[in-house]
Structure formats: structure tokens, C-alpha cells
Protein backbone atom coordinates (compact mmCIF):
# COMPACT_ATOMS: atom_id res chain seq x y z
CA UNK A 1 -64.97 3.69 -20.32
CA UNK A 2 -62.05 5.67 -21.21
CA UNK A 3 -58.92 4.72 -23.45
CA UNK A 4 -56.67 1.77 -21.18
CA UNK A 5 -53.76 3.69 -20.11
CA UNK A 6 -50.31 3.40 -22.56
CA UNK A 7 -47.39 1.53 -20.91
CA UNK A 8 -44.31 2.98 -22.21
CA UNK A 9 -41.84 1.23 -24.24
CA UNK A 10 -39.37 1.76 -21.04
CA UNK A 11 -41.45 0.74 -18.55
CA UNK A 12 -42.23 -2.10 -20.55
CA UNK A 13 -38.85 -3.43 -21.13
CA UNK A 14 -38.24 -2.80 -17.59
CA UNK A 15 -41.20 -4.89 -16.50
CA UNK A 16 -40.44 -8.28 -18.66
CA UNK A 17 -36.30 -8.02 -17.60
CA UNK A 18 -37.69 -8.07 -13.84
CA UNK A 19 -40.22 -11.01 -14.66
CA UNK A 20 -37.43 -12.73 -16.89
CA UNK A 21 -34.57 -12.08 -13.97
CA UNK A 22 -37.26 -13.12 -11.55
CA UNK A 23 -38.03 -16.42 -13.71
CA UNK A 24 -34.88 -17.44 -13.53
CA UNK A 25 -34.80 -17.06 -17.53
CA UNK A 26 -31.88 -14.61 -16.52
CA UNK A 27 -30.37 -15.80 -13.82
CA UNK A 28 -27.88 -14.02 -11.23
CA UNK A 29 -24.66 -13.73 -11.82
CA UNK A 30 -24.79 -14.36 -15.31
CA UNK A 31 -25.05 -11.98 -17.94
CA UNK A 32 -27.67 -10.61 -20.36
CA UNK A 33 -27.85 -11.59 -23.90
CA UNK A 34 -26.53 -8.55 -26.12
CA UNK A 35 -28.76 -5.25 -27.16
CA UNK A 36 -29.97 -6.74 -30.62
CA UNK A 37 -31.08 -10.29 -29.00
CA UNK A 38 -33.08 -8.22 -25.97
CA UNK A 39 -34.49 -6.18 -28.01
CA UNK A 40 -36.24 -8.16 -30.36
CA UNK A 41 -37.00 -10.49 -27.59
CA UNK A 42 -38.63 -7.86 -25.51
CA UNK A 43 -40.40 -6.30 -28.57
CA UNK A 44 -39.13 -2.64 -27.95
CA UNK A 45 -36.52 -0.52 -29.92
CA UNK A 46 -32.67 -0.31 -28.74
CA UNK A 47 -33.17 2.98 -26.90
CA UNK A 48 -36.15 2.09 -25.11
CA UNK A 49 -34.13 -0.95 -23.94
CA UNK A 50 -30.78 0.87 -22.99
CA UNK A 51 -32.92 3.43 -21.05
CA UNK A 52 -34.59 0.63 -19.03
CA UNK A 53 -31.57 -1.37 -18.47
CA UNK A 54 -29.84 1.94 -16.89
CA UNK A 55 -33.14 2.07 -14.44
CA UNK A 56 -32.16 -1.66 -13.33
CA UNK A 57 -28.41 -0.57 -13.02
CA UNK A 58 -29.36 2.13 -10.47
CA UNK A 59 -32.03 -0.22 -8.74
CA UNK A 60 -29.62 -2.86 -7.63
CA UNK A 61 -30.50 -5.07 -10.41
CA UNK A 62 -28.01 -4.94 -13.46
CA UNK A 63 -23.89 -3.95 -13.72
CA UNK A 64 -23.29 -2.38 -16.74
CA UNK A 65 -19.52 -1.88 -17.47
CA UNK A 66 -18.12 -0.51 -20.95
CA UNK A 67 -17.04 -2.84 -23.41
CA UNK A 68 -18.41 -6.01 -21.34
CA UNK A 69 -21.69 -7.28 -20.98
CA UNK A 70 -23.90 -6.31 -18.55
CA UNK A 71 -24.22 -8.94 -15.48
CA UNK A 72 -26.97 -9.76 -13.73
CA UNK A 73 -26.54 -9.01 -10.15
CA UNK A 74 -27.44 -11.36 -7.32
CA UNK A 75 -30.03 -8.55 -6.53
CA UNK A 76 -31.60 -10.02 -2.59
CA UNK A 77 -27.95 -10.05 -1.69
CA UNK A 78 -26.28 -6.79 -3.66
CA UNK A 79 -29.63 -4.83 -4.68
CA UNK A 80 -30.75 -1.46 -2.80
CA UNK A 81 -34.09 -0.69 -1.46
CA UNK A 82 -35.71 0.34 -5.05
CA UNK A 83 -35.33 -3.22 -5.72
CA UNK A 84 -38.44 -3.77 -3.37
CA UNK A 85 -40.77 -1.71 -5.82
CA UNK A 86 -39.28 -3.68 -9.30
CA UNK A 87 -40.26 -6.74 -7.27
CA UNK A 88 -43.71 -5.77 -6.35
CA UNK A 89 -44.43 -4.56 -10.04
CA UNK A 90 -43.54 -7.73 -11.35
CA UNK A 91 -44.92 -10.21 -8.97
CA UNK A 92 -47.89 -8.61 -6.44
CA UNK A 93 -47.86 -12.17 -4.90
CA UNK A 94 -44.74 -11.29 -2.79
CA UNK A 95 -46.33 -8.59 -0.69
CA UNK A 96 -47.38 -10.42 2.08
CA UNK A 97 -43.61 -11.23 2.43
CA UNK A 98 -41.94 -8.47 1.95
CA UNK A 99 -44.22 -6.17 3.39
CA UNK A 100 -44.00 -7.24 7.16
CA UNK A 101 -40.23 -7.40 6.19
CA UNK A 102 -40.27 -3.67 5.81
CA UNK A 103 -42.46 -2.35 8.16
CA UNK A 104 -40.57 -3.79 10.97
CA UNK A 105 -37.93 -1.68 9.63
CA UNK A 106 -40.44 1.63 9.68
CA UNK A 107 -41.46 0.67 13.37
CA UNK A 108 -37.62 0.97 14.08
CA UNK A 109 -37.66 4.55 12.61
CA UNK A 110 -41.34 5.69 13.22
CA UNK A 111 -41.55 6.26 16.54
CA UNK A 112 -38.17 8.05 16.59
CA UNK A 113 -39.14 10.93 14.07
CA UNK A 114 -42.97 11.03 15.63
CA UNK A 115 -41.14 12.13 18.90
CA UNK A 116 -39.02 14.54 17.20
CA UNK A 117 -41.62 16.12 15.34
CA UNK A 118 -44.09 16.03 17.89
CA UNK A 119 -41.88 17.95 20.02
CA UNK A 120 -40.49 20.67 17.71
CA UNK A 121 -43.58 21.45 15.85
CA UNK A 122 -46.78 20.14 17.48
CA UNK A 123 -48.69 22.82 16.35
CA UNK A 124 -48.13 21.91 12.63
CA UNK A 125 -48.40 18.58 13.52
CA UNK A 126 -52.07 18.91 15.66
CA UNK A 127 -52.96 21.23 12.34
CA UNK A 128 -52.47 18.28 10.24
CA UNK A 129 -54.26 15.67 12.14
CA UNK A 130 -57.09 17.58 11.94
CA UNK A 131 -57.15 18.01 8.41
CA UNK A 132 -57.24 14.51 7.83
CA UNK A 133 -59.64 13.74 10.15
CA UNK A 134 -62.18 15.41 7.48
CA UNK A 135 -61.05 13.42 4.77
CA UNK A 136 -63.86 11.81 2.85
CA UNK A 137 -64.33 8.24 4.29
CA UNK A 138 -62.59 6.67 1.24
CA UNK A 139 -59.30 4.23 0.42
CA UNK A 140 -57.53 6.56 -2.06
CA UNK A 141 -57.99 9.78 0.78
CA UNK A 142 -56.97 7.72 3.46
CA UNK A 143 -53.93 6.12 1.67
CA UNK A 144 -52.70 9.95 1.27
CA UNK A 145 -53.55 11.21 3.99
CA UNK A 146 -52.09 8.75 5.70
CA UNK A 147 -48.61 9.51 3.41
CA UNK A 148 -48.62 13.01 4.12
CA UNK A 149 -48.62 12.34 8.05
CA UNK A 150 -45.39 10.32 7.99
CA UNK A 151 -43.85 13.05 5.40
CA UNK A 152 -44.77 15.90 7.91
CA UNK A 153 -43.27 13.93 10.73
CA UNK A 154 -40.21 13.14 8.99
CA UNK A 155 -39.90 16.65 7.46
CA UNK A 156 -40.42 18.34 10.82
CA UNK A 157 -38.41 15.67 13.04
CA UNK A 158 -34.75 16.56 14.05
CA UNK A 159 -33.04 13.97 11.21
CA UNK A 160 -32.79 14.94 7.71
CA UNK A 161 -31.95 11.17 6.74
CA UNK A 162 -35.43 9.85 7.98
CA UNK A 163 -37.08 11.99 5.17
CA UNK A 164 -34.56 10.85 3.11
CA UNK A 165 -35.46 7.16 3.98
CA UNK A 166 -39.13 7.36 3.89
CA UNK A 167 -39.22 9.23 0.36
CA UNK A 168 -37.30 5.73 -0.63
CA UNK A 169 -40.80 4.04 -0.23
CA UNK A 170 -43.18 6.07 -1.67
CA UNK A 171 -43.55 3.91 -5.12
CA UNK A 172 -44.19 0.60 -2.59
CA UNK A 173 -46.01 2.26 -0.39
CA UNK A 174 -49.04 4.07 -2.91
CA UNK A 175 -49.47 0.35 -4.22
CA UNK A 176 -50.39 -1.02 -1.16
CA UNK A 177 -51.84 1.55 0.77
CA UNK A 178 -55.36 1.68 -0.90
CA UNK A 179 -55.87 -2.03 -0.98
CA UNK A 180 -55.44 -1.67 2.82
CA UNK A 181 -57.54 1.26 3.62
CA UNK A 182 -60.30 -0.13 1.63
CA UNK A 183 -61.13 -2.00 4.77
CA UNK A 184 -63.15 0.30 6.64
CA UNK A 185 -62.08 -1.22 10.34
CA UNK A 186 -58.58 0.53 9.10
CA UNK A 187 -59.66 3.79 8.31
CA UNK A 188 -61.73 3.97 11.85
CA UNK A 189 -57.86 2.86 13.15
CA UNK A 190 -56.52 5.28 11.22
CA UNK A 191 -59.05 7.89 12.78
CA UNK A 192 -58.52 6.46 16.07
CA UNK A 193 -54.64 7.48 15.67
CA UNK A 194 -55.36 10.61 14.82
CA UNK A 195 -57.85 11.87 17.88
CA UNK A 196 -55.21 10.17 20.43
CA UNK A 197 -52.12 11.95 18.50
CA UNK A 198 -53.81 15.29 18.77
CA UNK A 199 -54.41 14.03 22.42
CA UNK A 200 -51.08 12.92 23.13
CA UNK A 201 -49.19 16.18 21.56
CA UNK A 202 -51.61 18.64 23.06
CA UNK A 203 -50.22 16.92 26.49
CA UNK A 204 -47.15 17.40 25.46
CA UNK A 205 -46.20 13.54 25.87
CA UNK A 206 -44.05 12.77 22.84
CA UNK A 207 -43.68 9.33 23.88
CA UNK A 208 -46.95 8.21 23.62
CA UNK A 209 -47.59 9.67 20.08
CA UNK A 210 -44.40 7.89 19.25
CA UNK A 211 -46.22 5.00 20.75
CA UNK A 212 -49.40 4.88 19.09
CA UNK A 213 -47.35 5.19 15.42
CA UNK A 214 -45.44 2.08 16.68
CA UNK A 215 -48.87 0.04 17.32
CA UNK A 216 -50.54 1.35 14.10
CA UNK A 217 -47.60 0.11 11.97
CA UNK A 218 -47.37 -3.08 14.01
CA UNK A 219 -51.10 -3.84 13.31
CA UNK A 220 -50.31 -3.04 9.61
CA UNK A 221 -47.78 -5.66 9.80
CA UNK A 222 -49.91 -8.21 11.02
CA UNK A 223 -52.40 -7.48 8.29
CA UNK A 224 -49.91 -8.15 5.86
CA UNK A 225 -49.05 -11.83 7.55
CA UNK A 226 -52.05 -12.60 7.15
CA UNK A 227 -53.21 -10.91 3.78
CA UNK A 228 -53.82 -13.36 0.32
CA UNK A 229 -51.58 -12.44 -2.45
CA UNK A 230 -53.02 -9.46 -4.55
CA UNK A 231 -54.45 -11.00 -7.97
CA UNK A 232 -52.03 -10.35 -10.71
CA UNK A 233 -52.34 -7.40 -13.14
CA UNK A 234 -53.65 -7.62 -16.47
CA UNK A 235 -51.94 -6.46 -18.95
CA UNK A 236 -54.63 -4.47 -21.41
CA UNK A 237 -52.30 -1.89 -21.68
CA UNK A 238 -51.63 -0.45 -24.72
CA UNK A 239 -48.23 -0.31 -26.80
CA UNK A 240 -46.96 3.27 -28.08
CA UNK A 241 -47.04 3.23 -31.35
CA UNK A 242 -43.36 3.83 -31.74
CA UNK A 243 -41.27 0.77 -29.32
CA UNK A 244 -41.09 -1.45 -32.33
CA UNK A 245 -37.58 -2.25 -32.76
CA UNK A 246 -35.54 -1.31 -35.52
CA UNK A 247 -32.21 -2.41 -37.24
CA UNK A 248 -30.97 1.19 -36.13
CA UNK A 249 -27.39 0.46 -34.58
């Protein structure tokens, strides 16, 4: 077996303030002890720290304001859509909320950038769907493959902002997509949308390719319902030799 892959002193420190804010240890609306405390707490030098904490400022889950100390932000209510991966990374056992959460969200947009692209570039489109329907019958091809449809669609549809949207997933997405394609009834679904796409476009009926992206991400949703918690990462990941902290200001 090879050498267990290196977690970062950032990502690191990132990981333990989620769990910590998560916890309740930190709780909303309060603030975070100061740089020195954290950073012997967390076990990670003062720029490792100050690099994660600006990660959590743009995610939705810290305010950092000169000269006061950073708050806490009530991060379900105030947080943006990154905040969705930070939780997922820190506790897998949400996913079978959140999940069906945001895919009713994608079944709003799906169908309306499947029409769109189906309509103003079918040929790429049909191109496409047969590509993947030669992908080796595996969870890792299928979770891709599956990826690079909706990219296509929203990079060929009429609406910049849907690409725009979509990339905002990808991190969520690739941790969850091979633990559901491992079931093989999913990739024969998957397969089954593709032949009746290629069917649908070649017909020139827009609609019911939108259709059939609609179903496939409502059955996705149901999975999720209904899906046990993912078991929880161990962490045999090894430090970097340099995130000890220092007395460095």
C-alpha cells in the first residue's frame, strides 16, 4: 500500500474549526478565541491558521473585521452555498439531509438548461451521450461522466449563470457521486438516460430530454431519503512536517 495521503496544515485547521463550530464548542454569534489560543489548540502554526480562517470568511462561516475579533456567523441563516461542502467534510452523516435539500433545487434548474442546450447544440450534445455510453461499467467513470453531462448542458444552454451555479457544487457533488453509482441499478439508469436523450434530441423534442433529467434527479433524491449516513472518515492522514506552531508573532 502506498504512503496515506498528507492533509495540509490548512485544510486541517479548516476541518477541526468546522467540527468545533459544528459542536457547538464555537458557537454562532460569538466570537473565536484569539490567533495564539487557536493555534495551539488546533496544533498548526499562525499562518496555516489565518489562511484557513480566510477560507471560512469567504464560505459563509467566519467575519473577520480589523482590529476586532473574528465572529462566528450564524452560518444556516447568513452562510452561502460553499457552506454545504465545509458541512459535508466535517460531518458525512448530514447527507441524507442536505442532499434531497439540494437537488430539489437542481430539478428547478435542470430541466431548464437541458432544453436550452438540447436545442442549440444537439449535435454536441448526442456526441457526448455517446461517449459516455462506452464508459467502463464502473462508479468513479460514471460519477464523471455523469459531471461532464450537466457541465456540457449548462455550458451550451442559453444562461451563463446556470454554469455559474452548477460549478458551485462540484466539491459536494464528486463526494457523493461515486458512493451512488456504485450501485449498479444506477448506472443501468444512468444508461437508460442516455439512449432516451439521444432519442429525445434526435426528435428534436427538447421537452422530453428536459424531462427525463427532471426524473433522473428526482430518483436521485429519493435515494438520498432513504440512504444511511456515510461512515465517518478516518483520520490516518498524515501531518506535514512543518504545521507545528511557533511563538512567531
Amino acid at each position: 500500500m502506498g504512503k496515506p495521503t498528507e492533509e495540509r496544515a490548512t485544510d486541517r485547521a479548516e476541518r477541526q474549526l468546522i467540527e468545533q463550530i459544528l459542536s457547538g464548542a464555537f458557537p454562532s454569534n460569538t466570537d473565536l478565541p484569539g490567533e495564539r489560543t487557536l493555534s495551539k489548540s488546533l496544533d498548526v502554526a499562525r499562518p496555516a491558521l489565518r489562511e484557513a480562517m480566510q477560507r471560512l470568511s469567504r464560505d459563509g462561516w467566519l467575519e473577520i473585521q480589523q482590529g476586532r475579533p473574528t465572529r462566528i456567523i450564524d452560518y444556516l441563516k447568513d452562510g452561502n452555498l460553499n457552506i454545504l461542502t465545509g458541512l459535508l467534510k466535517a460531518d458525512p452523516g448530514l447527507a441524507p439531509n442536505l442532499v434531497p435539500n439540494l437537488l430539489e433545487v437542481w430539478m428547478l434548474l435542470a430541466p431548464q438548461y437541458t432544453a436550452s442546450s438540447a436545442r442549440r447544440a444537439p449535435g454536441l450534445i448526442i456526441d457526448l451521450l455517446e461517449e459516455l455510453a462506452r464508459l467502463p461499467d464502473e462508479a468513479e467513470a460514471y460519477a464523471a461522466g455523469m459531471w461532464k453531462l450537466h457541465r456540457a448542458l449548462t455550458a451550451y444552454c442559453d444562461n451563463v449563470v446556470y454554469g455559474l451555479l452548477f460549478n458551485t457544487f462540484e466539491d459536494f457533488y464528486r463526494q457523493l457521486a461515486v458512493r451512488y453509482y456504485a450501485l449498479a441499478e444506477h448506472r443501468q439508469r444512468a444508461r437508460d438516460l442516455w439512449a432516451e436523450m439521444i432519442a429525445s434530441i434526435e426528435a428534436h423534442d427538447e421537452k422530453a430530454a428536459a424531462r427525463l433529467i427532471h426524473t433522473l434527479i428526482s430518483n436521485t433524491a429519493e435515494f438520498w431519503r432513504n440512504a444511511p449516513a456515510p461512515e465517518p472518515q478516518t483520520s490516518n492522514q498524515e501531518h506535514v512536517d512543518d504545521d507545528r506552531p511557533t511563538d512567531q508573532p
